[in-house]
N, C-alpha and C. Protein backbone atom coordinates (compact mmCIF):
# COMPACT_ATOMS: atom_id res chain seq x y z
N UNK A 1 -1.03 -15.40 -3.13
CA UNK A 1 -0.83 -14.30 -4.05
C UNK A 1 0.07 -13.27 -3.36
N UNK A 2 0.96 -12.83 -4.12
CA UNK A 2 1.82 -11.49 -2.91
C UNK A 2 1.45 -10.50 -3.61
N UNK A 3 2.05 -9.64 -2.56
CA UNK A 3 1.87 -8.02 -2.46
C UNK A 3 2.29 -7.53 -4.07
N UNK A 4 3.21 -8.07 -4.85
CA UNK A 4 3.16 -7.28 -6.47
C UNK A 4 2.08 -7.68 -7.19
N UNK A 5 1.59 -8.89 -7.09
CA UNK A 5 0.90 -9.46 -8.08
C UNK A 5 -0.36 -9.21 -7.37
N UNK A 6 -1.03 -8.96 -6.64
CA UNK A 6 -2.21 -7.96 -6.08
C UNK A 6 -1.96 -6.56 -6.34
N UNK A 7 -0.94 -5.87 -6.28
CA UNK A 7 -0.90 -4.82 -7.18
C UNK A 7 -0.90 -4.78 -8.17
N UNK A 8 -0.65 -5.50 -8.72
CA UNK A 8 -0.75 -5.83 -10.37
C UNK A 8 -1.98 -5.88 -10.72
N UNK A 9 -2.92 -6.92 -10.09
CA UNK A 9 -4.08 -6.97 -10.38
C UNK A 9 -5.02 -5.84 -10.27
N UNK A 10 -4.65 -5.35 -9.04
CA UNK A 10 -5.53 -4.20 -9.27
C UNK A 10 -5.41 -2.93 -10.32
N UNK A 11 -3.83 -2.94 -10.53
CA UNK A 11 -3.89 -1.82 -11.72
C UNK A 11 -4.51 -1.99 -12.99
N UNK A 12 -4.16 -3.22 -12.89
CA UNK A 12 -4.82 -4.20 -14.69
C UNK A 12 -6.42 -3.77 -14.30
N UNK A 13 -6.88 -4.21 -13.12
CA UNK A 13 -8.59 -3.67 -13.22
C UNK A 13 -8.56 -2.19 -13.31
N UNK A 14 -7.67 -1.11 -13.16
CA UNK A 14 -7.93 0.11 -13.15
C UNK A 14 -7.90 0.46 -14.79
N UNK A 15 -7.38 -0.60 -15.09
CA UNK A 15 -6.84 -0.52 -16.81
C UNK A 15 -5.60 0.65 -16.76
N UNK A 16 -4.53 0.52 -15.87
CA UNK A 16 -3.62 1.50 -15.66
C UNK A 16 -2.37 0.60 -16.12
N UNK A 17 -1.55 1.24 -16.89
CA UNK A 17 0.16 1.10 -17.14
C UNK A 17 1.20 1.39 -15.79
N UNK A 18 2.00 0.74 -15.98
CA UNK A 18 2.88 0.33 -15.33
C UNK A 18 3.26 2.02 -15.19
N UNK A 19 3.78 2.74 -15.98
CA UNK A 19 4.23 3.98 -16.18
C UNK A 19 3.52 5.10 -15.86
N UNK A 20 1.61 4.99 -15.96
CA UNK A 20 1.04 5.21 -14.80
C UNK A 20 0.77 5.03 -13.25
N UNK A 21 0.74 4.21 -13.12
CA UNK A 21 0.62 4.05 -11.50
C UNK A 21 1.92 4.87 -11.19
N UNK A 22 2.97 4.05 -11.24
CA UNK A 22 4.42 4.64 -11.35
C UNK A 22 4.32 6.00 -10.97
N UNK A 23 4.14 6.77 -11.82
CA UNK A 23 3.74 8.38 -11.75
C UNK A 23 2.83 8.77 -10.69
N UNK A 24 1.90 8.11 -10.25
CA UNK A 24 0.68 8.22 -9.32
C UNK A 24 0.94 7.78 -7.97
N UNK A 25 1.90 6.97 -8.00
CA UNK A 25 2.90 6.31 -6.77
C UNK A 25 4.12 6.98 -6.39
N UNK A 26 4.75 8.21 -7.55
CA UNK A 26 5.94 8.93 -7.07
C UNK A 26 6.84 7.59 -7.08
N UNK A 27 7.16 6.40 -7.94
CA UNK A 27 8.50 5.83 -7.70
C UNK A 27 8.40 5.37 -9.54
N UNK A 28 9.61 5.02 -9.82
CA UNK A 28 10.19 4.89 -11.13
C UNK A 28 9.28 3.45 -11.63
N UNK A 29 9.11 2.91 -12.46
CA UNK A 29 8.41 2.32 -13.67
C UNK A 29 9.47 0.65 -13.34
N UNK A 30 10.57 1.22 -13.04
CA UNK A 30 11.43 0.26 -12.95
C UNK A 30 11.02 -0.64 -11.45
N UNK A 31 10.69 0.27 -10.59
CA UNK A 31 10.52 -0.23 -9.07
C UNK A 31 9.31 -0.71 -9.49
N UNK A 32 8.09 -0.16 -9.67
CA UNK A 32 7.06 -1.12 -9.76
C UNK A 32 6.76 -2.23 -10.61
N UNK A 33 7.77 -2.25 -11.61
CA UNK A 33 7.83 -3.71 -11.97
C UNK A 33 8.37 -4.89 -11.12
N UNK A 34 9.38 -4.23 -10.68
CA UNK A 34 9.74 -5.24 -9.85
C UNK A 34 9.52 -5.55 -8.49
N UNK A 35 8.57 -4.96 -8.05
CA UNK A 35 7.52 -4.96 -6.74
C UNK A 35 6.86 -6.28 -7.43
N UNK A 36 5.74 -5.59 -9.04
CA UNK A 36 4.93 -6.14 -9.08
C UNK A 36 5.37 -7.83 -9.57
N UNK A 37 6.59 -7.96 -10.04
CA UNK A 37 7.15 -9.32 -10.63
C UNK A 37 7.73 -10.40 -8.95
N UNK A 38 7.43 -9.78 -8.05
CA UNK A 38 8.12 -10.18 -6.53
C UNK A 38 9.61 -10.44 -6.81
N UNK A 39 9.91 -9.49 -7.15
CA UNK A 39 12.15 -8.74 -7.37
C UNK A 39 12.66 -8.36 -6.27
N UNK A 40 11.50 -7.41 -5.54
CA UNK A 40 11.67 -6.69 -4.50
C UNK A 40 11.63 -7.56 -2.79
N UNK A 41 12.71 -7.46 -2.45
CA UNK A 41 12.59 -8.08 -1.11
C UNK A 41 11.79 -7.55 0.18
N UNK A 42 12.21 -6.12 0.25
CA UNK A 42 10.91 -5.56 1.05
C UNK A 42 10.38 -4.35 0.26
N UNK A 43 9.13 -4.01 1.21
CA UNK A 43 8.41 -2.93 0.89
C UNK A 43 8.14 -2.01 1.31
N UNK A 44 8.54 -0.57 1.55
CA UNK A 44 8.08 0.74 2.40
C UNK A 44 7.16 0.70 2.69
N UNK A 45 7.02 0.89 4.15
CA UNK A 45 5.25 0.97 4.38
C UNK A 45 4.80 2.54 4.05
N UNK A 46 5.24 2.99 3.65
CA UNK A 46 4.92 4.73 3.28
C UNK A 46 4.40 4.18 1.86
N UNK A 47 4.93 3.71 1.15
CA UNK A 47 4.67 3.39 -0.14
C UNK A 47 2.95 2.38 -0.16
N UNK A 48 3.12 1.53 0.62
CA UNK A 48 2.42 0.43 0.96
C UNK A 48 0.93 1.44 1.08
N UNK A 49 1.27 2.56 1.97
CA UNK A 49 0.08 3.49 2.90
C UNK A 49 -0.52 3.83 1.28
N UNK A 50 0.62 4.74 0.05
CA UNK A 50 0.31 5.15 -0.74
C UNK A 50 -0.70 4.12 -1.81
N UNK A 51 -0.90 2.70 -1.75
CA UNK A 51 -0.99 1.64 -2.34
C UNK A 51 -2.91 1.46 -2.24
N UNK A 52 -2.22 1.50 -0.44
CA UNK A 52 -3.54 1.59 -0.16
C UNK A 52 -4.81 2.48 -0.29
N UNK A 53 -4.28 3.57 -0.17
CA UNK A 53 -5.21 4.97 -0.17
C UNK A 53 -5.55 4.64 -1.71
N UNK A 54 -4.88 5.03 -2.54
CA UNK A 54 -4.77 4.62 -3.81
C UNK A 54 -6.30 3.74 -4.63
N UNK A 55 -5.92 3.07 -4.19
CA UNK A 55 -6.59 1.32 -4.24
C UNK A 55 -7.78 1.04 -3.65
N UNK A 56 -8.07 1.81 -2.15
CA UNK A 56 -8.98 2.19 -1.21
C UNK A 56 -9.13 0.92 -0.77
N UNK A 57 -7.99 0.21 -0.34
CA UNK A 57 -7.47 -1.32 0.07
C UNK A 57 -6.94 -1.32 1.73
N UNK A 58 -7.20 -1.39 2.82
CA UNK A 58 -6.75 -1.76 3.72
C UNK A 58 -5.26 -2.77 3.85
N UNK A 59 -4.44 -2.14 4.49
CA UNK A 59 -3.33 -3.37 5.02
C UNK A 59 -3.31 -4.73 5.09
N UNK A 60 -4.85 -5.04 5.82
CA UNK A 60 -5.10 -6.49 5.88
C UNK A 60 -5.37 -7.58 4.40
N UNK A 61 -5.65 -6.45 3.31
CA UNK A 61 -5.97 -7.28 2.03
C UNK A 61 -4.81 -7.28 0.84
N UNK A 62 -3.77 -7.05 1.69
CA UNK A 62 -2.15 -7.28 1.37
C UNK A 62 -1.61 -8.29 1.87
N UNK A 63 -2.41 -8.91 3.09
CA UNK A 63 -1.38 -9.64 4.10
C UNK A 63 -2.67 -10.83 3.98
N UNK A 64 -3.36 -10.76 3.63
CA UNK A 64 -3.86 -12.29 3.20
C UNK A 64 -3.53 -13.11 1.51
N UNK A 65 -2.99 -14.45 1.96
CA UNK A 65 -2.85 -15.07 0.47
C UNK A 65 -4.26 -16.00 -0.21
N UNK A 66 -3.94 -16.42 -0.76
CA UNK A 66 -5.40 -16.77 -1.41
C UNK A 66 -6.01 -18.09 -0.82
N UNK A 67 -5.51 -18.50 0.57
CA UNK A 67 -6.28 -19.59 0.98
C UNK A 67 -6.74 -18.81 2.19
N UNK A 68 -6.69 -17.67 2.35
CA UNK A 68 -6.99 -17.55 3.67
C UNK A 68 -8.01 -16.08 2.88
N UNK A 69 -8.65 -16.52 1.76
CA UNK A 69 -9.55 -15.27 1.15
C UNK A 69 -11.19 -16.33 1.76
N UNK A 70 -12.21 -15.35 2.02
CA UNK A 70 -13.52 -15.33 2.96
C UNK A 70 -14.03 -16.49 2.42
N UNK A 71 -14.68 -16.37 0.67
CA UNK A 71 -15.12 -16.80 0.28
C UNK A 71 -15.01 -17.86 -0.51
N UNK A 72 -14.53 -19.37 -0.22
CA UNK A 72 -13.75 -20.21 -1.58
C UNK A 72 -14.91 -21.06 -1.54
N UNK A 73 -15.09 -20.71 -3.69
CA UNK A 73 -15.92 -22.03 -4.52
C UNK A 73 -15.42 -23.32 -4.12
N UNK A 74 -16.00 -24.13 -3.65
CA UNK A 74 -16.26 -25.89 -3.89
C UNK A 74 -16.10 -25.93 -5.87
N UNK A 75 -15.64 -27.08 -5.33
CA UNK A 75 -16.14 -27.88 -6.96
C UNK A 75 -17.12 -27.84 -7.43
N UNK A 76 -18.35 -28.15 -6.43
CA UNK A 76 -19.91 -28.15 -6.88
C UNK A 76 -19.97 -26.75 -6.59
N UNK A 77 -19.50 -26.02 -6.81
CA UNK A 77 -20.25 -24.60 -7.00
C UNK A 77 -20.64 -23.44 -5.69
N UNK A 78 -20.61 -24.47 -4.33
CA UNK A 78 -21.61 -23.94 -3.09
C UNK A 78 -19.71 -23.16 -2.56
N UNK A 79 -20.41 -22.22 -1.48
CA UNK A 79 -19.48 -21.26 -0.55
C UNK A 79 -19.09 -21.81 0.04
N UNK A 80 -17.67 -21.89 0.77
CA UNK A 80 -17.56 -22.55 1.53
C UNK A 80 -17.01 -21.16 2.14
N UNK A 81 -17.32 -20.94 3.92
CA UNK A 81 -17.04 -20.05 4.64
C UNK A 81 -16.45 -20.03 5.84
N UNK A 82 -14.95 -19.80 5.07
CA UNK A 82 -13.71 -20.18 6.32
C UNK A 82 -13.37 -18.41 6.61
N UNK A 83 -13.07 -18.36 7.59
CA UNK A 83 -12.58 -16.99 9.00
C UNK A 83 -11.38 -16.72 7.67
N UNK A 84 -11.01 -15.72 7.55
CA UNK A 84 -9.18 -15.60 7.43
C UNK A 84 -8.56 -14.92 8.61
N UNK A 85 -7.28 -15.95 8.10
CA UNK A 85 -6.21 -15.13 9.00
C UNK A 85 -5.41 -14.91 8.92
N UNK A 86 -5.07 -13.86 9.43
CA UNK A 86 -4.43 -12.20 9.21
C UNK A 86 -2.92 -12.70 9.46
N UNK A 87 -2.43 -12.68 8.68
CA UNK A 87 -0.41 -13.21 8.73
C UNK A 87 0.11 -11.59 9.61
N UNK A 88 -0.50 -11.19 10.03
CA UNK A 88 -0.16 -9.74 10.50
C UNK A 88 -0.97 -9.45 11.89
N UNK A 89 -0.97 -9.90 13.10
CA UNK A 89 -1.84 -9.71 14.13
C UNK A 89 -2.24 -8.56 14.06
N UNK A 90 -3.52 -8.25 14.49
CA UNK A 90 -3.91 -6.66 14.44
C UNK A 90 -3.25 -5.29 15.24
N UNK A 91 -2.56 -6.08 16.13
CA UNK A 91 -2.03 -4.88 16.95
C UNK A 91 -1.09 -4.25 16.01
N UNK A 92 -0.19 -5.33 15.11
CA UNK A 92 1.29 -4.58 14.28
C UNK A 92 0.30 -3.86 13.04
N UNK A 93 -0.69 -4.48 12.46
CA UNK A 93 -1.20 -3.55 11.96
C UNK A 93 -1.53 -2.14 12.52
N UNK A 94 -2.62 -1.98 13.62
CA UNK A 94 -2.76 -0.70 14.06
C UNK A 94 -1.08 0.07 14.45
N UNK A 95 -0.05 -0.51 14.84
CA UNK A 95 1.38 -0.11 14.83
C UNK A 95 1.54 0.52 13.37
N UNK A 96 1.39 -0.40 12.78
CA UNK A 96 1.98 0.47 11.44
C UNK A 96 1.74 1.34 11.49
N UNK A 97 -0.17 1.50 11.23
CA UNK A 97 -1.02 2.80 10.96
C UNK A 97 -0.60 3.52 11.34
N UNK A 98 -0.40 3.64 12.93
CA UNK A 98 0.24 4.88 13.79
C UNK A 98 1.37 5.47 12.75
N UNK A 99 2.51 4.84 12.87
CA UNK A 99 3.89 5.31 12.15
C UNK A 99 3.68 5.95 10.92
N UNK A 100 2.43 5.43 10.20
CA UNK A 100 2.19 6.19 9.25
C UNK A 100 1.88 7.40 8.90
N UNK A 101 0.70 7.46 10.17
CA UNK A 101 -0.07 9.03 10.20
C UNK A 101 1.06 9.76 11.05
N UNK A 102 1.79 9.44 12.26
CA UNK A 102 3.22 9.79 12.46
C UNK A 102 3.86 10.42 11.94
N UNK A 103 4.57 9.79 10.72
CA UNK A 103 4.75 10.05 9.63
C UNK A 103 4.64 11.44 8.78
N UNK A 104 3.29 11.22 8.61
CA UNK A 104 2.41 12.43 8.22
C UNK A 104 2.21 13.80 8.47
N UNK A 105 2.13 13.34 10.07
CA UNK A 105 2.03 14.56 11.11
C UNK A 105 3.47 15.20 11.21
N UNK A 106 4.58 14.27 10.95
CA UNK A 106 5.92 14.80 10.92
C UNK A 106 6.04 15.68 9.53
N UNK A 107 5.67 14.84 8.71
CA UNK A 107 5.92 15.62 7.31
C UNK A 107 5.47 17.26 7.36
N UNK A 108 3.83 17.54 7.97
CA UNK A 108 3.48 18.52 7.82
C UNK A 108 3.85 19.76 8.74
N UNK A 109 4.24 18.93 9.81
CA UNK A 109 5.23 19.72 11.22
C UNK A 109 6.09 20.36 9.85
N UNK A 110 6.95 19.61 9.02
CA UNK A 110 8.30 20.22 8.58
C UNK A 110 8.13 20.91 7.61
N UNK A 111 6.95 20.99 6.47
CA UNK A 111 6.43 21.48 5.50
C UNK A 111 6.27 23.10 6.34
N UNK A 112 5.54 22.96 7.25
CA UNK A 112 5.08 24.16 7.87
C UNK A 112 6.29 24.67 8.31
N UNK A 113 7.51 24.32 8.98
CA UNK A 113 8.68 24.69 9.28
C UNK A 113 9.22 25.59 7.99
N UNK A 114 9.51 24.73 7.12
CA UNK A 114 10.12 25.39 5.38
C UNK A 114 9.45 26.57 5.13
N UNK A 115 7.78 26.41 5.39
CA UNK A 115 7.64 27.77 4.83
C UNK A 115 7.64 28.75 5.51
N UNK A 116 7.85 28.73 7.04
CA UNK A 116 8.27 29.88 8.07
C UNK A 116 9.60 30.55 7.69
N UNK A 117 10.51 29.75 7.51
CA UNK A 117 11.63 29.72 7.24
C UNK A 117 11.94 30.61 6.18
N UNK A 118 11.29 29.94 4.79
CA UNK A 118 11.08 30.76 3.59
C UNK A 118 10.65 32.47 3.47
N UNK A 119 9.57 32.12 4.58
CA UNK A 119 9.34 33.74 4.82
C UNK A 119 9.87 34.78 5.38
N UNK A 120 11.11 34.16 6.81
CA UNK A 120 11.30 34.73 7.44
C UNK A 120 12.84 35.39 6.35
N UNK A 121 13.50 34.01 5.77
CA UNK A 121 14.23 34.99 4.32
C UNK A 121 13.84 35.84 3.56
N UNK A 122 12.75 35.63 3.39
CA UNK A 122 12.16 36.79 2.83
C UNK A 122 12.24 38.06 3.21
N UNK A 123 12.31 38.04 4.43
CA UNK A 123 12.17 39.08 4.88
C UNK A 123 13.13 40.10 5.10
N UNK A 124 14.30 39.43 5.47
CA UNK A 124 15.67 40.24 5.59
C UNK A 124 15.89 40.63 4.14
């Protein structure tokens, strides 16, 4: 399963439109269709972060496809209980994370910059 069509799914369980999420994601109606149709060749991990928080989905349940999900039905019905594994070693995951909150910490460094700035025009 990829990364659109797990987003997909989960919006369809939120019972959310394309034109919602969209709005709730900060990118155009047009991009998340074609995320969610796999159009899109890559994916922002800023966006990805937003996906997740969102979704309250971890990185790792992006980067597994559906043979490597915990729990797979048998024919007769019983669990069968195979490990998954992570197409993403954990270290590049915790890498991402970093860059993300990074990221973050940069954003609000500069937010806080603008409004010093703002004030200090103000002032003259």
């Amino acid at each position: 399963m990829s990364i659109g069509f797990k987003i997909k799914k989960l919006r369809e369980a939120k019972k959310l439109t394309q034109p919602e999420l969209a709005s709730i994601l900060n990118i155009s109606q047009a991009k998340l269709s074609n995320i969610e149709n796999g159009q899109t060749k890559s994916i922002d991990f800023l966006f990805m972060n937003d996906v997740c928080n969102y979704f309250e989905k971890d990185f790792d349940f992006f980067s597994q496809n559906d043979q490597q999900i915990n729990n797979i039905k048998k024919l007769d019905g019983s669990i069968n209980n195979h490990g998954t594994i992570n197409l993403f070693p954990d270290n590049i995951i915790e890498e991402i994370k970093k860059l993300v909150n990074e990221n973050k910490q940069k954003e609000a460094l500069i937010n806080t910059l603008r409004e010093e700035n703002s004030t200090l025009k103000q002032k003259k």
